[in-house]
Each structure stands twice: as C-alpha cells, then as structure tokens.
PDB file of N, CA and C in Angstrom:
ATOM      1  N   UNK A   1      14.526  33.981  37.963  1.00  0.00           N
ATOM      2  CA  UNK A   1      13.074  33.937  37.919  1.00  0.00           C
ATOM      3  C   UNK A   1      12.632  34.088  36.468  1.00  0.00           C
ATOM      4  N   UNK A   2      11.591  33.025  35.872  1.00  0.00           N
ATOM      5  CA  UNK A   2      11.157  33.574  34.985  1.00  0.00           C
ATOM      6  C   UNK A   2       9.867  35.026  34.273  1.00  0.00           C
ATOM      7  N   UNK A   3       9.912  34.585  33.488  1.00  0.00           N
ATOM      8  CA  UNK A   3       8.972  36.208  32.770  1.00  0.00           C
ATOM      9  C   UNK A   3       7.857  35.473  33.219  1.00  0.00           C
ATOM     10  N   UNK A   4       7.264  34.404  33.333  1.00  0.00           N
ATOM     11  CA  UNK A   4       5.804  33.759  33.384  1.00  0.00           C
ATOM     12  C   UNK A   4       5.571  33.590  35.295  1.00  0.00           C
ATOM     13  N   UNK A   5       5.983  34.505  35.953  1.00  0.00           N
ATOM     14  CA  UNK A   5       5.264  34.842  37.128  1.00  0.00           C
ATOM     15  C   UNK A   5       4.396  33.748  37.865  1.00  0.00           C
ATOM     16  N   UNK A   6       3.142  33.715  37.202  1.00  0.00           N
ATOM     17  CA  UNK A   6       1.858  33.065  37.153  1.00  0.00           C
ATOM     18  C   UNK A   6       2.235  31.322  37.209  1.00  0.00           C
ATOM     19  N   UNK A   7       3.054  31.205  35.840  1.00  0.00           N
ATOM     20  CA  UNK A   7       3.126  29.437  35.904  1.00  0.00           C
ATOM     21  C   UNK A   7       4.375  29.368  36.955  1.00  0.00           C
ATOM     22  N   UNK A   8       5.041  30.219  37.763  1.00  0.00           N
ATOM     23  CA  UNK A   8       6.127  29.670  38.402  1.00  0.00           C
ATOM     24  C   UNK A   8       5.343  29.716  39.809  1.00  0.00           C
ATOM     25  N   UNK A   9       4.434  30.561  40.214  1.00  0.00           N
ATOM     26  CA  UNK A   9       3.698  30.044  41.411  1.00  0.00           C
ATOM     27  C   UNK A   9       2.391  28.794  41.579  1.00  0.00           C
ATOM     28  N   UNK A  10       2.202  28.651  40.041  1.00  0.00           N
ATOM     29  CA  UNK A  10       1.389  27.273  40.268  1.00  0.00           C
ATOM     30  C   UNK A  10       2.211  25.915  40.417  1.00  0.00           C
ATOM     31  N   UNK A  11       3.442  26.083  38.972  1.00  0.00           N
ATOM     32  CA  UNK A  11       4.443  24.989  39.879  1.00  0.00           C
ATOM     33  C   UNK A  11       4.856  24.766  41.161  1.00  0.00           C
ATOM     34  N   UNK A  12       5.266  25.615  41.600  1.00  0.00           N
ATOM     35  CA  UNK A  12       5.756  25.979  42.821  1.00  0.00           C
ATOM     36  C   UNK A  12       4.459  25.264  44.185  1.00  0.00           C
ATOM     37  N   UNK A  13       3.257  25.579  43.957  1.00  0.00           N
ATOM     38  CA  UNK A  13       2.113  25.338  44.815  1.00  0.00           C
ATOM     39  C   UNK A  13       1.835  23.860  44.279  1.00  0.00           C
ATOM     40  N   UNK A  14       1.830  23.113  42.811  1.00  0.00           N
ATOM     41  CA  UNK A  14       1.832  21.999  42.710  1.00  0.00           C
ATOM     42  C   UNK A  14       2.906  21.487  43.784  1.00  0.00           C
ATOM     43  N   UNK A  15       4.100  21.296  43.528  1.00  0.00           N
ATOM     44  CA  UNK A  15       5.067  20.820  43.799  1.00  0.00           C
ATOM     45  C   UNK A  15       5.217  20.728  45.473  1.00  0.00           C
ATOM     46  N   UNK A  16       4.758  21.582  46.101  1.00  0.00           N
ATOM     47  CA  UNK A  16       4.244  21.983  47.615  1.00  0.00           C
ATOM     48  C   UNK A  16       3.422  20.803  47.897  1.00  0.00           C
ATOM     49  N   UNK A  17       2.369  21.142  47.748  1.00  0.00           N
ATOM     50  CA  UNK A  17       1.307  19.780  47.569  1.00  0.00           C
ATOM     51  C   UNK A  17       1.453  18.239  47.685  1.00  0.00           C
ATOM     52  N   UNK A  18       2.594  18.175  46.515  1.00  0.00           N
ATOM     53  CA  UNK A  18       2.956  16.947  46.140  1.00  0.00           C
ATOM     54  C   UNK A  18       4.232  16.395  47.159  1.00  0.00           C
ATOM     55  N   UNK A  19       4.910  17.203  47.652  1.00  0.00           N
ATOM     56  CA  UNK A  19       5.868  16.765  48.783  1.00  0.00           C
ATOM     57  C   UNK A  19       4.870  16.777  50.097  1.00  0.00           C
ATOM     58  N   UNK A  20       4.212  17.500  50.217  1.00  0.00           N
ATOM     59  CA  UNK A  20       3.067  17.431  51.466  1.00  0.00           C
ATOM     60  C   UNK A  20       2.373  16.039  51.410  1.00  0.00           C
ATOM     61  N   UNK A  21       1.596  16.219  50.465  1.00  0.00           N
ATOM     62  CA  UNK A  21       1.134  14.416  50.119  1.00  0.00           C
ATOM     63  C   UNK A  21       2.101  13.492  50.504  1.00  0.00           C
ATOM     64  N   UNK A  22       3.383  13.428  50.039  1.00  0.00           N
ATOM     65  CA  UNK A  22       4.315  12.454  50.497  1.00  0.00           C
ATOM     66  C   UNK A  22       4.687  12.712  51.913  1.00  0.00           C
ATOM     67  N   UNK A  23       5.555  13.296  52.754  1.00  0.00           N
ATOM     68  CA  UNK A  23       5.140  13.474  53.627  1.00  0.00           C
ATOM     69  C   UNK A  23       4.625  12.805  54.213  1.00  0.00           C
ATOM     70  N   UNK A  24       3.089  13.286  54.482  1.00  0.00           N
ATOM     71  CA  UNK A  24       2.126  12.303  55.321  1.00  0.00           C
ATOM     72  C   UNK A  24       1.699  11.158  54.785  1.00  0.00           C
ATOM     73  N   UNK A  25       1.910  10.849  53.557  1.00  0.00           N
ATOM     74  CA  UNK A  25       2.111   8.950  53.835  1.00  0.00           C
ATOM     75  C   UNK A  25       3.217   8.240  53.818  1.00  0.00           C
ATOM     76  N   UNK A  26       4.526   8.785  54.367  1.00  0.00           N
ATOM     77  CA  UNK A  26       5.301   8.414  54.550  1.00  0.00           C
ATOM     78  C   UNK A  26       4.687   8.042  55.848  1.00  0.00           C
ATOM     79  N   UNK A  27       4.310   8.964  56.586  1.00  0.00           N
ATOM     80  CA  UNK A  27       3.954   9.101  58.158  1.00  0.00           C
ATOM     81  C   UNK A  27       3.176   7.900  58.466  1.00  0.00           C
ATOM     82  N   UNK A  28       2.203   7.737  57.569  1.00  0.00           N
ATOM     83  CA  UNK A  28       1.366   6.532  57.634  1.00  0.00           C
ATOM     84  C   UNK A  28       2.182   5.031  57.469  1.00  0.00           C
ATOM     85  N   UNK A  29       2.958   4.777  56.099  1.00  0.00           N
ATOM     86  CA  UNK A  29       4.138   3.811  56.311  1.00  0.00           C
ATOM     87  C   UNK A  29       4.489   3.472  56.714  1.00  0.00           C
ATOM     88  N   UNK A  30       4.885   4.466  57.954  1.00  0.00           N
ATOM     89  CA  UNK A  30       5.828   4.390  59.157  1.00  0.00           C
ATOM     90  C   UNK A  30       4.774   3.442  60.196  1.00  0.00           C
ATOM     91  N   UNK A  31       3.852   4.516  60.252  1.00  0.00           N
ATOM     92  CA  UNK A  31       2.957   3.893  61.133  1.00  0.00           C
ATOM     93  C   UNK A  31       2.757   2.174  61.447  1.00  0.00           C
ATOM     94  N   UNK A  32       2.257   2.227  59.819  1.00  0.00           N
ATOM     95  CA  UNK A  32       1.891   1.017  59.464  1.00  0.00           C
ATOM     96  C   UNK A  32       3.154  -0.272  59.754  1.00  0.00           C
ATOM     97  N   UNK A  33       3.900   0.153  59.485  1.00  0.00           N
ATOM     98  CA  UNK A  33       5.401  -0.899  59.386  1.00  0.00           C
ATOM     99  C   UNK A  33       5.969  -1.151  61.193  1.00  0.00           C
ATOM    100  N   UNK A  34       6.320  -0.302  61.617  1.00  0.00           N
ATOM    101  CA  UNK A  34       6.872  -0.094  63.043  1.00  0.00           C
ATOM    102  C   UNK A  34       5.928   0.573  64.351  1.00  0.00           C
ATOM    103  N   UNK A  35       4.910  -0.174  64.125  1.00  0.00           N
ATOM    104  CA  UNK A  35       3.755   0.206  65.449  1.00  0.00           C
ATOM    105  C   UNK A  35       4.411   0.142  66.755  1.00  0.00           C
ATOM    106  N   UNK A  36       5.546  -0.746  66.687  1.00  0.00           N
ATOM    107  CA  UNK A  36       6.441  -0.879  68.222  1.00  0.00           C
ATOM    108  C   UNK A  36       6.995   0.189  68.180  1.00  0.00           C
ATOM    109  N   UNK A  37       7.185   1.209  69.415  1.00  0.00           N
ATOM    110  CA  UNK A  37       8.066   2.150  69.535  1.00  0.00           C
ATOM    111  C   UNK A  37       7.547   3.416  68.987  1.00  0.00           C
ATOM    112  N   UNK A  38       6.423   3.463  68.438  1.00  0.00           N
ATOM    113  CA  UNK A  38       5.367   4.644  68.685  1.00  0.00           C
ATOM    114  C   UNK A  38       4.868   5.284  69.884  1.00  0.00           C
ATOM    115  N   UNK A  39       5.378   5.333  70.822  1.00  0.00           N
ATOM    116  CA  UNK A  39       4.705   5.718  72.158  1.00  0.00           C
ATOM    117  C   UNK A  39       3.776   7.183  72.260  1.00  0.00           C
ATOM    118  N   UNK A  40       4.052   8.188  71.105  1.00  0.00           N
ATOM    119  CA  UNK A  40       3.665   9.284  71.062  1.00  0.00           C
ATOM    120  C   UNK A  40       2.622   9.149  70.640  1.00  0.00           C
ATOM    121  N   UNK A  41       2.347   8.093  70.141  1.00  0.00           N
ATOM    122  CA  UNK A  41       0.910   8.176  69.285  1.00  0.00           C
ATOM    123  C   UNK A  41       0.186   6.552  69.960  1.00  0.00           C
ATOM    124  N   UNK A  42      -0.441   6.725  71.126  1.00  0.00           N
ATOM    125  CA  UNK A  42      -1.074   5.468  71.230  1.00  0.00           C
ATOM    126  C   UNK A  42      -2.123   5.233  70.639  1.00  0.00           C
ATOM    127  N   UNK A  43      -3.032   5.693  70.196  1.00  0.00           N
ATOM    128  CA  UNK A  43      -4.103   5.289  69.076  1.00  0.00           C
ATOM    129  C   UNK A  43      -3.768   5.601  67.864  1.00  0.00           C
ATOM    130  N   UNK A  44      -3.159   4.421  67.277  1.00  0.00           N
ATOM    131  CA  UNK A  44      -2.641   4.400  66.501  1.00  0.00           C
ATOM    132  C   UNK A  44      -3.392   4.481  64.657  1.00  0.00           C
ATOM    133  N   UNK A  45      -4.521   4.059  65.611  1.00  0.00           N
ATOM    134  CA  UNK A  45      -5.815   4.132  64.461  1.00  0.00           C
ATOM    135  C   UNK A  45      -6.342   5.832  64.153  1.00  0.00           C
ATOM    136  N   UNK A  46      -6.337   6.261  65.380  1.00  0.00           N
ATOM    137  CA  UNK A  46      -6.568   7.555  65.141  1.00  0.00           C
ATOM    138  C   UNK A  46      -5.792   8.260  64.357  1.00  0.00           C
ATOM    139  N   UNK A  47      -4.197   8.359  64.699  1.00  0.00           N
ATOM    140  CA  UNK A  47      -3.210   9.050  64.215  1.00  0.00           C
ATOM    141  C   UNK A  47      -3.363   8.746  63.118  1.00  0.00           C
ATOM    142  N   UNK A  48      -3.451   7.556  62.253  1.00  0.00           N
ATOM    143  CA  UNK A  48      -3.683   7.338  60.630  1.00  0.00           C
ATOM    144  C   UNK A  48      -4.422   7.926  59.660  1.00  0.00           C
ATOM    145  N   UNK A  49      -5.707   7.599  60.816  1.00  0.00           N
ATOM    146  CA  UNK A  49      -6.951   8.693  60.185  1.00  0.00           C
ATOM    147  C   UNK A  49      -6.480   9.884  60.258  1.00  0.00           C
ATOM    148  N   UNK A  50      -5.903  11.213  60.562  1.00  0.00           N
ATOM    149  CA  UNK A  50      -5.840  12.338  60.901  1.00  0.00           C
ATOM    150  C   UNK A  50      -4.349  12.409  60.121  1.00  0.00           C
ATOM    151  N   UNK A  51      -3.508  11.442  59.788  1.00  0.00           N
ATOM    152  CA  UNK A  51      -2.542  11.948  58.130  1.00  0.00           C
ATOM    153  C   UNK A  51      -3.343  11.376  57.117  1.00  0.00           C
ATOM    154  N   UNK A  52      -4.159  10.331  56.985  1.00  0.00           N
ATOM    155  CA  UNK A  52      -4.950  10.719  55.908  1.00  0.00           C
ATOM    156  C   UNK A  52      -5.785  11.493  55.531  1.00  0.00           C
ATOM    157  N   UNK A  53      -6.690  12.123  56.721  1.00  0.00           N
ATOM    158  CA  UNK A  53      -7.032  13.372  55.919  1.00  0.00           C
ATOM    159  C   UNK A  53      -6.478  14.763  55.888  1.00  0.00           C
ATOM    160  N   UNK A  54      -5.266  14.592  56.551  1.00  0.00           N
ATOM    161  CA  UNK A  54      -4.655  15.766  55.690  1.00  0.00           C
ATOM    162  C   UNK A  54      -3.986  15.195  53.986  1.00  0.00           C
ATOM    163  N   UNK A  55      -4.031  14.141  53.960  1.00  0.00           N
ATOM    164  CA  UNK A  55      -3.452  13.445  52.793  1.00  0.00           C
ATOM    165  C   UNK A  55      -4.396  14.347  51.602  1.00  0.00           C
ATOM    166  N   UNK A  56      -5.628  13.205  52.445  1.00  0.00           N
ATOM    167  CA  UNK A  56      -7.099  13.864  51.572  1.00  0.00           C
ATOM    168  C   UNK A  56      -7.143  15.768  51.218  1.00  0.00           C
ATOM    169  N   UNK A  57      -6.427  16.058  51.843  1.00  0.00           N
ATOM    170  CA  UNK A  57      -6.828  17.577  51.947  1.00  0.00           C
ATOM    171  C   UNK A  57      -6.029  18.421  50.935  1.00  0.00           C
ATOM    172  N   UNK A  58      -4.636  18.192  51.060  1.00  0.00           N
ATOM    173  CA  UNK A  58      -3.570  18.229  49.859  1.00  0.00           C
ATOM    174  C   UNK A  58      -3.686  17.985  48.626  1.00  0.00           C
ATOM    175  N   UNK A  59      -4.246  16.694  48.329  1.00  0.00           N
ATOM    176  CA  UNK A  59      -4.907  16.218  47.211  1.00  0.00           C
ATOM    177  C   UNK A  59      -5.885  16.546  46.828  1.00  0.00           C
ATOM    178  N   UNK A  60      -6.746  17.176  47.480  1.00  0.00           N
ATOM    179  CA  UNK A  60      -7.890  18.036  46.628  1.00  0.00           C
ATOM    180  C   UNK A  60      -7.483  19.476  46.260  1.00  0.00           C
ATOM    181  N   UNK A  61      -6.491  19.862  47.193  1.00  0.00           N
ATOM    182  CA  UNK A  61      -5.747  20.989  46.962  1.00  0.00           C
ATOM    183  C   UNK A  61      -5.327  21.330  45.329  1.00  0.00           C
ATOM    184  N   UNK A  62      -4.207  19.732  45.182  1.00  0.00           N
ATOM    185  CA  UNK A  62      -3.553  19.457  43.849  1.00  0.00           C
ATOM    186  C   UNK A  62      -4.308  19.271  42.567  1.00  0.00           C
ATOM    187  N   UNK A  63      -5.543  18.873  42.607  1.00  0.00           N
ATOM    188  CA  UNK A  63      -6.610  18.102  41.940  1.00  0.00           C
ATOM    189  C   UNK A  63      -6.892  20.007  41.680  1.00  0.00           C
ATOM    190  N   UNK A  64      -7.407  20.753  42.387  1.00  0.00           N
ATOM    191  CA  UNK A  64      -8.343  21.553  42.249  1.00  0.00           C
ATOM    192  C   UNK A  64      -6.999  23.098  41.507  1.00  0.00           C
ATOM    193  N   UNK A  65      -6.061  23.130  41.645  1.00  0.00           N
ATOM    194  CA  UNK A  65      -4.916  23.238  41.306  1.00  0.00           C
ATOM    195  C   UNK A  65      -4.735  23.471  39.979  1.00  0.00           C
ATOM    196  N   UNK A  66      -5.187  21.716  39.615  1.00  0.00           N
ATOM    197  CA  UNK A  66      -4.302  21.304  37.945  1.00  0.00           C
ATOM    198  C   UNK A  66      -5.766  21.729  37.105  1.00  0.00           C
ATOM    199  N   UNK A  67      -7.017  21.470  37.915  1.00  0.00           N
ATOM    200  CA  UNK A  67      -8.270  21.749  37.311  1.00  0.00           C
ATOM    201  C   UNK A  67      -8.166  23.062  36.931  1.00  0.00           C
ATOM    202  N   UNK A  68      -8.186  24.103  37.678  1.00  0.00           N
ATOM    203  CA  UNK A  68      -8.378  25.109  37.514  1.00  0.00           C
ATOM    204  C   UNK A  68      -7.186  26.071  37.014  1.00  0.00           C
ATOM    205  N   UNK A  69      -6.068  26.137  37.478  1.00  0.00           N
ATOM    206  CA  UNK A  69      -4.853  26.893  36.711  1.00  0.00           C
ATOM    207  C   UNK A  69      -3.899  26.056  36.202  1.00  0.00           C
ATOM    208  N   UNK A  70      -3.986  25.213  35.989  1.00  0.00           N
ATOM    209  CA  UNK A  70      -2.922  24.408  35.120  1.00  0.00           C
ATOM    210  C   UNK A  70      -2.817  25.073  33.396  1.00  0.00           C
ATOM    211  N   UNK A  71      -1.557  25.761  33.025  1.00  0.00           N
ATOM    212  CA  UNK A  71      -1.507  26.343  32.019  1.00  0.00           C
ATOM    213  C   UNK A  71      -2.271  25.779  30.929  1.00  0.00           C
ATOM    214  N   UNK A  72      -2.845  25.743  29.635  1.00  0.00           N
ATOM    215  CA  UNK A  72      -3.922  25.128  29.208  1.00  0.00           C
ATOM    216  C   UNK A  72      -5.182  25.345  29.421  1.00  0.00           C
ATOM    217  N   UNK A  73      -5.351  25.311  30.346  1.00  0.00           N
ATOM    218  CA  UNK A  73      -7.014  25.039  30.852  1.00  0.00           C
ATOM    219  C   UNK A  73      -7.137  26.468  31.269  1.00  0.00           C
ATOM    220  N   UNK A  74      -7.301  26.916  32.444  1.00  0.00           N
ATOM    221  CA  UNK A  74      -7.448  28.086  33.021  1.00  0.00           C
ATOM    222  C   UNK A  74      -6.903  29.264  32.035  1.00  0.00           C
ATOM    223  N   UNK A  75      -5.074  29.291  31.870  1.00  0.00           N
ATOM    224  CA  UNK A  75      -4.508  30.032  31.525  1.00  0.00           C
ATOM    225  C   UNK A  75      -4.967  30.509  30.087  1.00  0.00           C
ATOM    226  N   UNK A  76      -5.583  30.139  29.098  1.00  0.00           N
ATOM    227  CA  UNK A  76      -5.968  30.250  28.210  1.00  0.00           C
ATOM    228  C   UNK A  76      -7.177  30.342  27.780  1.00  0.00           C
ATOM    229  N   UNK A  77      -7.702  30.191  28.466  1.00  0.00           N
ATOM    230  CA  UNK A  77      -8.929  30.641  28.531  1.00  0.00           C
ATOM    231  C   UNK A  77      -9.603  32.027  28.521  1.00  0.00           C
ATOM    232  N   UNK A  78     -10.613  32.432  27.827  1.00  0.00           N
ATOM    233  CA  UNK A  78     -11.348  33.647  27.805  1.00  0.00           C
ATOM    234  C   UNK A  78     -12.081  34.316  28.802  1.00  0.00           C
ATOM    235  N   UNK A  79     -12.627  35.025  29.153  1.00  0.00           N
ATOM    236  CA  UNK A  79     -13.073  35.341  30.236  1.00  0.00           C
ATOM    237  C   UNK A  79     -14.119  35.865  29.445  1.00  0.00           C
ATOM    238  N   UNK A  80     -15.584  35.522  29.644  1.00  0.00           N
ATOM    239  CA  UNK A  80     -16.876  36.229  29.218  1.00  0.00           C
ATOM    240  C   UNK A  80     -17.650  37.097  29.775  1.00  0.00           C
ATOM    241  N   UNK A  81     -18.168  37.444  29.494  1.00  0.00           N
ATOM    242  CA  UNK A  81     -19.228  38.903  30.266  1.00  0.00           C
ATOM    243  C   UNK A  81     -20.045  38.330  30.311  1.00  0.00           C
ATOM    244  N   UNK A  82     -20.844  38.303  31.505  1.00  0.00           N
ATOM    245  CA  UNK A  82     -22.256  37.339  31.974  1.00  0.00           C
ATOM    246  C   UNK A  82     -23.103  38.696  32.131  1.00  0.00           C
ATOM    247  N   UNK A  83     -24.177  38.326  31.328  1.00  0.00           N
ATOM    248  CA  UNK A  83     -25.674  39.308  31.258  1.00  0.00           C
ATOM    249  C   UNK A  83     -25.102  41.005  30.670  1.00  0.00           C
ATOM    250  N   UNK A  84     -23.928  40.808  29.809  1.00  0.00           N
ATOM    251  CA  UNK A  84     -23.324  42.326  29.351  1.00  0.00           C
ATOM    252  C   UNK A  84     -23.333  42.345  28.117  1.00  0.00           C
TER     253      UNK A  84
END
C-alpha cells in the first residue's frame, strides 16, 4: 500500500467505474449483436435502456470523480473561510 491513502482510493473508485462502464456496454453489444437466444430479456428495448442508464450513472460517477478529486484539482487546492 502506498503512503498517499487518498490517491489510492480515488484510483481505485476511478478504475471501479471504468470496468462498470464496460461491463454494461458490453451487455448492450451483446444485446445488440445476438437478439436470438435472449429469452430472459424479451423487451429487448427496455433491457438496453436500463444498461444504459446505469452506463449513464457510472459515468457521471467518473466525470464527477476526476472533477472533483482528481489529484491536481481538488487535491491541491486551498480550502477558504467563507464570511471568517
């Protein structure tokens, strides 16, 4: 483990994210390619919609992630006293 704590659980939660994202559009791929032999999923339109927005959901996850603690940005940053 390293001494930097902090950047090994944001990698760690990037990297989460980013196999999650894949993942479910693999799922969609699938979908999309071999509609025969889906029997578990007969609306097949539905099931798409519902891994894309978990797609969608991951990805704002990752987005909001790199925005906010991505070493650089967040990590270095000052912290100010509002109205002190």
């Amino acid at each position: 483990m390293s001494l930097n704590f902090r950047e090994d659980l944001v990698k760690a939660s990037e990297k989460r994210f980013e196999a999650l994202i894949d993942k479910h559009r693999i799922n969609v791929e699938i979908l999309l390619e071999n509609t025969v032999g889906v029997a578990e999923h007969p609306d097949i339109m539905e099931t798409i919609e519902k891994e894309i927005a978990i797609i969608a959901e991951y990805d704002d996850k990752l987005s909001t992630l790199k925005k906010y603690f991505v070493s650089g940005r967040a990590a270095g940053k000052k912290k100010e006293v509002l109205n002190g």
